[in-house]
C-alpha atoms as a PDB file:
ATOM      1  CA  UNK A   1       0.000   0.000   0.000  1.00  0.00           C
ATOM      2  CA  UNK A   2       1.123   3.193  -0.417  1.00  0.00           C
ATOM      3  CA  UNK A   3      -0.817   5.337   2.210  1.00  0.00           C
ATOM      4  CA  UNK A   4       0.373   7.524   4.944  1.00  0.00           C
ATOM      5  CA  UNK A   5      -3.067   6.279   6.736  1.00  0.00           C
ATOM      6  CA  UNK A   6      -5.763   3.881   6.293  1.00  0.00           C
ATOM      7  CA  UNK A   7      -9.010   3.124   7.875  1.00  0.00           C
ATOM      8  CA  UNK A   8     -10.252  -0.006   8.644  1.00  0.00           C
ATOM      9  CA  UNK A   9     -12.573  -1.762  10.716  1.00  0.00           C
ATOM     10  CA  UNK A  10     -11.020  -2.909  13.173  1.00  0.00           C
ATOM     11  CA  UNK A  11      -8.313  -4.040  15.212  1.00  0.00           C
ATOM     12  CA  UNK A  12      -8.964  -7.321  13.561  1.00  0.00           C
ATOM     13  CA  UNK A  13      -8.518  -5.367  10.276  1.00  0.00           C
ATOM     14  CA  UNK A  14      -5.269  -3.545  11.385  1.00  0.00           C
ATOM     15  CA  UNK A  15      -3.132  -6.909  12.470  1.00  0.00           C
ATOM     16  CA  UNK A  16      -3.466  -8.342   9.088  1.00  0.00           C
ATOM     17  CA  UNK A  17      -2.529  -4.947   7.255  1.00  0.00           C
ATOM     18  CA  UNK A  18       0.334  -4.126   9.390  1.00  0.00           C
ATOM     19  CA  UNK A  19       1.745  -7.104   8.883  1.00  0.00           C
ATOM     20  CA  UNK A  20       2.826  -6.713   4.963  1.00  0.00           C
ATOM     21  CA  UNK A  21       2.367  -2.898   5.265  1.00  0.00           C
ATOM     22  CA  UNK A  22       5.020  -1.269   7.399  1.00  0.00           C
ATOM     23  CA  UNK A  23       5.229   2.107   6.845  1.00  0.00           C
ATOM     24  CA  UNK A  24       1.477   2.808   6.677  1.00  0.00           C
ATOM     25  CA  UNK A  25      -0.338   4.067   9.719  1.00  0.00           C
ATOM     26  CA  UNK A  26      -4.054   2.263  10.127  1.00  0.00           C
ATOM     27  CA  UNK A  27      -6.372   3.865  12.200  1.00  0.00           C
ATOM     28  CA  UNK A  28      -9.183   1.844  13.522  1.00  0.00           C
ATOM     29  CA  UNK A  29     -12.706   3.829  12.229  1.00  0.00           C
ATOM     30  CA  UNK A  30     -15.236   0.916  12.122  1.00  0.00           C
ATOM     31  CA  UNK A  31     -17.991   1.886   9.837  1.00  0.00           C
ATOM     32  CA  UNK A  32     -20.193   4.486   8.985  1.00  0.00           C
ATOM     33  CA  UNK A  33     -21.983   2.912   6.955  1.00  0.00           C
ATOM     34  CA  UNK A  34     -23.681   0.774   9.194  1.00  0.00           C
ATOM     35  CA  UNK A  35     -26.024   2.235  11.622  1.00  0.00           C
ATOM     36  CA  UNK A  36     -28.436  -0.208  13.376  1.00  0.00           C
ATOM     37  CA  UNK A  37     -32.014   0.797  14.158  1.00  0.00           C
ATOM     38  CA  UNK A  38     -35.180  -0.785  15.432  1.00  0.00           C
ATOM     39  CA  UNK A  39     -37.035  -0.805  11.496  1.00  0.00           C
ATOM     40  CA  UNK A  40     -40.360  -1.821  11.809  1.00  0.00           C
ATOM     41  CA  UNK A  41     -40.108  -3.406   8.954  1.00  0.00           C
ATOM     42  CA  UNK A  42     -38.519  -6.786   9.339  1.00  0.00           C
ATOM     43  CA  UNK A  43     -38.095  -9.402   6.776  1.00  0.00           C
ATOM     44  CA  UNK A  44     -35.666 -12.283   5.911  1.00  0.00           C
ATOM     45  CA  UNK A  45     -33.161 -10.808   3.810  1.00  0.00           C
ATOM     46  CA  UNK A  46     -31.058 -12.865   1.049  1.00  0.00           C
ATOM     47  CA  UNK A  47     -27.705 -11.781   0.396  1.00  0.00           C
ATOM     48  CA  UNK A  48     -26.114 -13.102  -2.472  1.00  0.00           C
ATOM     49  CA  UNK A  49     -22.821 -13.395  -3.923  1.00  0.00           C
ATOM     50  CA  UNK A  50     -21.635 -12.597  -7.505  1.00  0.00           C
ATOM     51  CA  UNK A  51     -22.274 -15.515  -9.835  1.00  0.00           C
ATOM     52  CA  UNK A  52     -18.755 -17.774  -9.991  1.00  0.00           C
ATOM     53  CA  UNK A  53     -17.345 -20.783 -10.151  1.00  0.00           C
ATOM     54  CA  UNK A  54     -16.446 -21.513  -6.402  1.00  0.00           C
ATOM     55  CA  UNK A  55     -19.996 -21.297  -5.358  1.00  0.00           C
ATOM     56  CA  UNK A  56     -22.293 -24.951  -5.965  1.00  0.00           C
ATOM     57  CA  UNK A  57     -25.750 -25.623  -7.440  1.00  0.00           C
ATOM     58  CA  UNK A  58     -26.473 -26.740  -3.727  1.00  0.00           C
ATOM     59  CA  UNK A  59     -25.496 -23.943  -2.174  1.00  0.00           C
ATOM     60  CA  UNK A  60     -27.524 -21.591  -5.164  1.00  0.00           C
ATOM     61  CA  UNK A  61     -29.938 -24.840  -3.606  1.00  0.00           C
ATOM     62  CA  UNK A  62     -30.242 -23.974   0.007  1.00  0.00           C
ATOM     63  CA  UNK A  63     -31.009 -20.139  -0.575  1.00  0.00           C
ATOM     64  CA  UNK A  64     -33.784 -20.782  -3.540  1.00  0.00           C
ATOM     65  CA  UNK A  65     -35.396 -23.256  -0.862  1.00  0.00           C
ATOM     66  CA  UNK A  66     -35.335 -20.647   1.843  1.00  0.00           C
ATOM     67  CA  UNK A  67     -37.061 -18.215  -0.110  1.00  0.00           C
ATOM     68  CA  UNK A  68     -39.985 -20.582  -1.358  1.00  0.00           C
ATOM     69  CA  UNK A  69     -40.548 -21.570   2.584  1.00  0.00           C
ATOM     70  CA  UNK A  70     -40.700 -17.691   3.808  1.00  0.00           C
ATOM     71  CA  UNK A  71     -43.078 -16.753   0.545  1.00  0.00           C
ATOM     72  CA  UNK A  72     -44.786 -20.096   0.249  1.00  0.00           C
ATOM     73  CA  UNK A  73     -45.324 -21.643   3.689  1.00  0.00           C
ATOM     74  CA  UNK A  74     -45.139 -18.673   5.845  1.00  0.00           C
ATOM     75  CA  UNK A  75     -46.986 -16.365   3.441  1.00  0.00           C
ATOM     76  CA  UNK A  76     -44.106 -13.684   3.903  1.00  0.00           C
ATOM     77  CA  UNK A  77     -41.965 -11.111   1.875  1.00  0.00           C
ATOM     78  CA  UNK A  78     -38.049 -11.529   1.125  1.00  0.00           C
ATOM     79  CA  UNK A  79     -35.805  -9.651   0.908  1.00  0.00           C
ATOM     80  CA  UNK A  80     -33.610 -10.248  -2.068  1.00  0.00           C
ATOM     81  CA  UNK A  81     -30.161  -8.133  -2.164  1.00  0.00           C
ATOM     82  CA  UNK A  82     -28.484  -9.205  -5.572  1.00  0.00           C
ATOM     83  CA  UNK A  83     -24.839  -8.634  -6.727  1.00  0.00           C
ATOM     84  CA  UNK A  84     -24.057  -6.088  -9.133  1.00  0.00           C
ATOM     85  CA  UNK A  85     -22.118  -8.438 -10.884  1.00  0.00           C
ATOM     86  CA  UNK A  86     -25.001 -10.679 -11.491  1.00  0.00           C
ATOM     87  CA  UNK A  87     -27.632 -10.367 -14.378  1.00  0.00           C
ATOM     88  CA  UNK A  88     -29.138 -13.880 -13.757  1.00  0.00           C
ATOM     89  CA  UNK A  89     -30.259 -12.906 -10.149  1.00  0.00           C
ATOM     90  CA  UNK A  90     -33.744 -13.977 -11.145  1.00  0.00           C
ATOM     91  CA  UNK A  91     -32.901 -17.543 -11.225  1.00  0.00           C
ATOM     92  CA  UNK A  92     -33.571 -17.761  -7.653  1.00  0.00           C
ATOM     93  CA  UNK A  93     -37.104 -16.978  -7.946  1.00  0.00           C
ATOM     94  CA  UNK A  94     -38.069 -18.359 -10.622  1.00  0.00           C
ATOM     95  CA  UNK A  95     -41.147 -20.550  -8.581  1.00  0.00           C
ATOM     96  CA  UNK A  96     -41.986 -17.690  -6.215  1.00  0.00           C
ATOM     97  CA  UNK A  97     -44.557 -15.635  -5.997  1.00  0.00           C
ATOM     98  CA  UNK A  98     -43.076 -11.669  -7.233  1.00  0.00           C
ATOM     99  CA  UNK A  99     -45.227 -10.022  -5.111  1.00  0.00           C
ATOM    100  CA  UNK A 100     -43.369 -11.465  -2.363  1.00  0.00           C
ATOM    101  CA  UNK A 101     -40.247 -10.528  -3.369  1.00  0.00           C
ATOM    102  CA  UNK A 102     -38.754  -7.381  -2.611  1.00  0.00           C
ATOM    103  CA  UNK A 103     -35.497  -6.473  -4.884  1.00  0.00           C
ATOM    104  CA  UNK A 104     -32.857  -4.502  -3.587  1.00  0.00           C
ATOM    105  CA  UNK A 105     -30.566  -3.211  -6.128  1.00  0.00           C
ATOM    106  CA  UNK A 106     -27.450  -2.308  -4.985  1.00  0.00           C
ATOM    107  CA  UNK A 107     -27.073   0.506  -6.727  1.00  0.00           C
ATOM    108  CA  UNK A 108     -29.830   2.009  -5.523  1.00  0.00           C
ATOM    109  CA  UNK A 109     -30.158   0.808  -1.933  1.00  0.00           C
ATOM    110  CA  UNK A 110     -27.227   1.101   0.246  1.00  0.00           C
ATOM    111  CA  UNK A 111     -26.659  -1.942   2.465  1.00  0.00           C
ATOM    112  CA  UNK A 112     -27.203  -0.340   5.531  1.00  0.00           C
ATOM    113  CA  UNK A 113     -30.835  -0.051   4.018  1.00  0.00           C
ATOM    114  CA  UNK A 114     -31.270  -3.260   3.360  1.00  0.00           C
ATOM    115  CA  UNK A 115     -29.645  -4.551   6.372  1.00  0.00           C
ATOM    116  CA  UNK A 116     -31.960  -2.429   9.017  1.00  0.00           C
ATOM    117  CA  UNK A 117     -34.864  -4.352   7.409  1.00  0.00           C
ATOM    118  CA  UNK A 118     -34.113  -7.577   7.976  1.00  0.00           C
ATOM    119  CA  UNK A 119     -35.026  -9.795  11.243  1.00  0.00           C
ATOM    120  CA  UNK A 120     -32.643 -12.452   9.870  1.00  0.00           C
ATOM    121  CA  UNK A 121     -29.585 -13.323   6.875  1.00  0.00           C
ATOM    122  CA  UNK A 122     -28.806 -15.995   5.352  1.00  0.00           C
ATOM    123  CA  UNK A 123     -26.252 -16.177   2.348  1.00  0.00           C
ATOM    124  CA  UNK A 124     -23.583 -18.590   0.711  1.00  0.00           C
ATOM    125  CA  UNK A 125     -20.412 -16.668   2.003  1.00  0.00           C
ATOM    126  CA  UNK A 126     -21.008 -12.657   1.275  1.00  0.00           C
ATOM    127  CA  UNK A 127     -19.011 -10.453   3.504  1.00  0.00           C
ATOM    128  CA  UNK A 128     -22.433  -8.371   3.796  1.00  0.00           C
ATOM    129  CA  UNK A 129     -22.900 -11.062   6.602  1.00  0.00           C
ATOM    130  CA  UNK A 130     -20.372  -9.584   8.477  1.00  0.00           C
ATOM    131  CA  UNK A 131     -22.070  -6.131   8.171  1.00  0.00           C
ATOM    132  CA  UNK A 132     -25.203  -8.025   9.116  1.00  0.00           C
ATOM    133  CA  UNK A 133     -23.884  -9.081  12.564  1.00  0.00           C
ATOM    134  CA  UNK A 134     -24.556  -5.332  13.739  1.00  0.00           C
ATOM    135  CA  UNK A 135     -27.847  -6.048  13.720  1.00  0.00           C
ATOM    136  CA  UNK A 136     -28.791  -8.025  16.369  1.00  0.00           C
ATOM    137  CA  UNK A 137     -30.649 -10.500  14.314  1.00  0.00           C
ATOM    138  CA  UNK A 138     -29.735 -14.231  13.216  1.00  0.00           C
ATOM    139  CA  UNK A 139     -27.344 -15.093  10.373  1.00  0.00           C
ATOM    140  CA  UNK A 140     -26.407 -17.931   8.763  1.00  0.00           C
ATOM    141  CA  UNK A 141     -24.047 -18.967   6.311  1.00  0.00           C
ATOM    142  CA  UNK A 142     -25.159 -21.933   3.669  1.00  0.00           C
ATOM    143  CA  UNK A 143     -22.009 -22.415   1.525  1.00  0.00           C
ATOM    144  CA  UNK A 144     -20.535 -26.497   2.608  1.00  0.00           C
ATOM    145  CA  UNK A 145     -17.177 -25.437   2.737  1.00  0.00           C
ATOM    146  CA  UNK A 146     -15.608 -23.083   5.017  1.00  0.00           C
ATOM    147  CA  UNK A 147     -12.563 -24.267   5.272  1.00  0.00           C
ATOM    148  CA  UNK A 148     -10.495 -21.896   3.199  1.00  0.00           C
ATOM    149  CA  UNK A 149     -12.736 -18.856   4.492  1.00  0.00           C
ATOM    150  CA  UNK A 150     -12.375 -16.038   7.044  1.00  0.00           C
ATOM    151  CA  UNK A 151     -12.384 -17.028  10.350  1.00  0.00           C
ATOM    152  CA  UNK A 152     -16.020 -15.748  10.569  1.00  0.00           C
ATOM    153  CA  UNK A 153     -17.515 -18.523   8.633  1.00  0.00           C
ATOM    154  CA  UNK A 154     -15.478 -21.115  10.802  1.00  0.00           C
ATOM    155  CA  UNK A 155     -16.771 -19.347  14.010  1.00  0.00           C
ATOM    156  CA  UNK A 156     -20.428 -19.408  12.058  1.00  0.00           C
ATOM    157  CA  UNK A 157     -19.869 -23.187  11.854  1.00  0.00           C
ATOM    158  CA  UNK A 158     -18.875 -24.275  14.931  1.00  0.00           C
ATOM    159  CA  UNK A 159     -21.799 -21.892  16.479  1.00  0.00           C
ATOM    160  CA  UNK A 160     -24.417 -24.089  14.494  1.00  0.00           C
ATOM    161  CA  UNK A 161     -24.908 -21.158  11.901  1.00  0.00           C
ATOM    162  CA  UNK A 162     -23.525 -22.775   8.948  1.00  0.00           C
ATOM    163  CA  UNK A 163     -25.419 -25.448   6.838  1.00  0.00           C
ATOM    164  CA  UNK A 164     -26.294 -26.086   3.552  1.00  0.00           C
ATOM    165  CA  UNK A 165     -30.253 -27.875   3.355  1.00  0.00           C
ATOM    166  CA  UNK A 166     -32.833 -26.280   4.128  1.00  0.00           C
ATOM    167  CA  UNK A 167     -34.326 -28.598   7.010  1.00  0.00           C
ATOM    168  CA  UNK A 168     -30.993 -28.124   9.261  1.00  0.00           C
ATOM    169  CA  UNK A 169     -31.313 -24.266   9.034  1.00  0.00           C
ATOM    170  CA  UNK A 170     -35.418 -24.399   9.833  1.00  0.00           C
ATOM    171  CA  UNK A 171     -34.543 -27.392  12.946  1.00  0.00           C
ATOM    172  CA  UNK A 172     -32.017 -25.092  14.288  1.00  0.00           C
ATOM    173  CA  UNK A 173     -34.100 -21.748  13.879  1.00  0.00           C
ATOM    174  CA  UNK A 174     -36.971 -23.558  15.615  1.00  0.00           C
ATOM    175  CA  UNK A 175     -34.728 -24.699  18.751  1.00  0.00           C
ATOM    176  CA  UNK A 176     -33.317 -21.340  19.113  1.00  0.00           C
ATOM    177  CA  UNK A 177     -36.663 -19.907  19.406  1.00  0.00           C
ATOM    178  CA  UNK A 178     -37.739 -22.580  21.693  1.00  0.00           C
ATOM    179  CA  UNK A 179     -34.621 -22.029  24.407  1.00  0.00           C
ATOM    180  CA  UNK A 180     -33.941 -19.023  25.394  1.00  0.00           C
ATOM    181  CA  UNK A 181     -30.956 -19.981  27.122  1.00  0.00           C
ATOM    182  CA  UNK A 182     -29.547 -21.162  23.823  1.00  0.00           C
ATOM    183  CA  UNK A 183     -30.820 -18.125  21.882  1.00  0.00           C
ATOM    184  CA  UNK A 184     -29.099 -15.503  23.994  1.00  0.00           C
ATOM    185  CA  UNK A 185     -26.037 -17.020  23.620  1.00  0.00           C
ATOM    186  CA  UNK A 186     -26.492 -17.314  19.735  1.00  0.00           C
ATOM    187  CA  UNK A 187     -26.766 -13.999  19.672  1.00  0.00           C
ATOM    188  CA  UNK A 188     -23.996 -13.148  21.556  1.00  0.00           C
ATOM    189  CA  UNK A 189     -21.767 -15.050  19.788  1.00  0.00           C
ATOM    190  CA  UNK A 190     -23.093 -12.534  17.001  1.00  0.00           C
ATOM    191  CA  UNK A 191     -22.567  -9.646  18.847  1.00  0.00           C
ATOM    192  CA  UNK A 192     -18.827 -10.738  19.378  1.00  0.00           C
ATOM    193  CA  UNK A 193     -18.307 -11.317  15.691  1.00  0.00           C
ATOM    194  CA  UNK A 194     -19.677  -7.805  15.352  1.00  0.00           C
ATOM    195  CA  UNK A 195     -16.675  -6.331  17.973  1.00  0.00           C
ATOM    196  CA  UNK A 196     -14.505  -8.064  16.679  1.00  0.00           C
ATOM    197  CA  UNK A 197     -15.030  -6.766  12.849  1.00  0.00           C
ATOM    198  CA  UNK A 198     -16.454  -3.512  13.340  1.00  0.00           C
ATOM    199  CA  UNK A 199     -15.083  -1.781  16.456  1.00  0.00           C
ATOM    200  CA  UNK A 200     -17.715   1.344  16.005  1.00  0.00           C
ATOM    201  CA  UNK A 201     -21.124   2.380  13.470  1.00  0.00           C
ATOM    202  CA  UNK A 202     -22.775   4.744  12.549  1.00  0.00           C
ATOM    203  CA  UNK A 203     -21.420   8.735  13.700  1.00  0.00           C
ATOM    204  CA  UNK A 204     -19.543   7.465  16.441  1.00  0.00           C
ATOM    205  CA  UNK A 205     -17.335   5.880  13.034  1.00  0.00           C
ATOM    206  CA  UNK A 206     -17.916   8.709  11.020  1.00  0.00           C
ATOM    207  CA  UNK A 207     -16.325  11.476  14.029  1.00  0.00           C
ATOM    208  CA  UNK A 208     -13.231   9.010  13.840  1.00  0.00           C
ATOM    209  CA  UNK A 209     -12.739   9.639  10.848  1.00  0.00           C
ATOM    210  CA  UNK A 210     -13.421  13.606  10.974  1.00  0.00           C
ATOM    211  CA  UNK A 211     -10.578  13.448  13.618  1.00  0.00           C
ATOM    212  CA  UNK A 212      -8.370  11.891  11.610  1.00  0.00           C
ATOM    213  CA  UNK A 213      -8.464  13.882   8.601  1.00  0.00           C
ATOM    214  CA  UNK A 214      -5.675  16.669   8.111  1.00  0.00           C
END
């Protein structure tokens, strides 16, 4: 890099930077971007990656499943946040009712948008699930391989927040809404994957960076 300063994240953020960039300072900011608020609004939101080769029909699978369940069976909207990079987005839909889709273009919506409307995530491996851990709402990862990810999706895993069918995923959202005990710590596992990747939101992020500016 060759930056007097850079903002990132987090601490997180900083240790891998500093670590092949040595004569750059990194100044943890968080981000501004993300703001949480209580939305009234709250639906399951689908992040998706950009079409490519790494990610599987099955895991394309698991998230066209979890939409026909929240439009068909539960008789509720979804969310669907695309990928610019992705002109075949529609594919996922293709046996769901439109009115029950809501499209968020991401060129028109910022994520922090999108993400204060949702009461729960789910993608294949987006790092919009990171942002979405700010929100104090479920997440869950469905891609079947995490081992060559971030450390998040690992964490996700081992948490019980990773899993790629759609029966797992509905099981596991039913016992967490059944304990309580289990639930709270769900979340805070969340919460700490939030710390840990974004140390501040919203204007507390954006005064950071206002201080930091020559």
């Amino acid at each position: 890099m060759y930056f007097d300063k850079y903002f990132v994240w987090s601490d997180y953020y900083k240790k891998k930077f500093e670590v092949f960039n040595f004569n750059t300072k990194f100044i943890v900011n968080g981000n501004p971007l993300v703001n949480y608020s209580l939305d009234k609004n709250k639906y399951p939101v689908i992040l998706l990656n950009p079409k490519e080769i790494s990610i599987s029909s099955d895991e394309e699978n698991v998230l066209k499943d979890l939409i026909k369940y929240y439009v068909k069976n539960c008789n509720k909207k979804v969310i669907l946040r695309y990928h610019p990079s992705d002109d075949e987005y529609k594919r996922f839909v293709e046996n769901s009712e439109q009115k029950n889709i809501i499209y968020h273009n991401p060129y028109k919506f910022d994520l922090n948008y999108t993400l204060a409307k949702g009461n729960i995530f789910f993608s294949i491996k987006s790092s919009s699930l990171v942002e979405s851990a700010n929100y104090k709402s479920l997440i869950f990862s469905v891609t079947n391989n995490v081992e060559y990810l971030e450390p998040f999706f690992k964490i996700l895993k081992k948490n019980k927040l990773n899993y790629c069918n759609l029966q797992s995923i509905l099981n596991r959202i039913e016992h967490l809404n059944k304990n309580k005990k289990d639930m709270k710590k769900t979340i805070q596992v969340i919460n700490n994957l939030a710390n840990i990747h974004t140390a501040y939101i919203g204007a507390q992020s954006l005064n950071i960076i206002k201080k930091n500016i020559d």
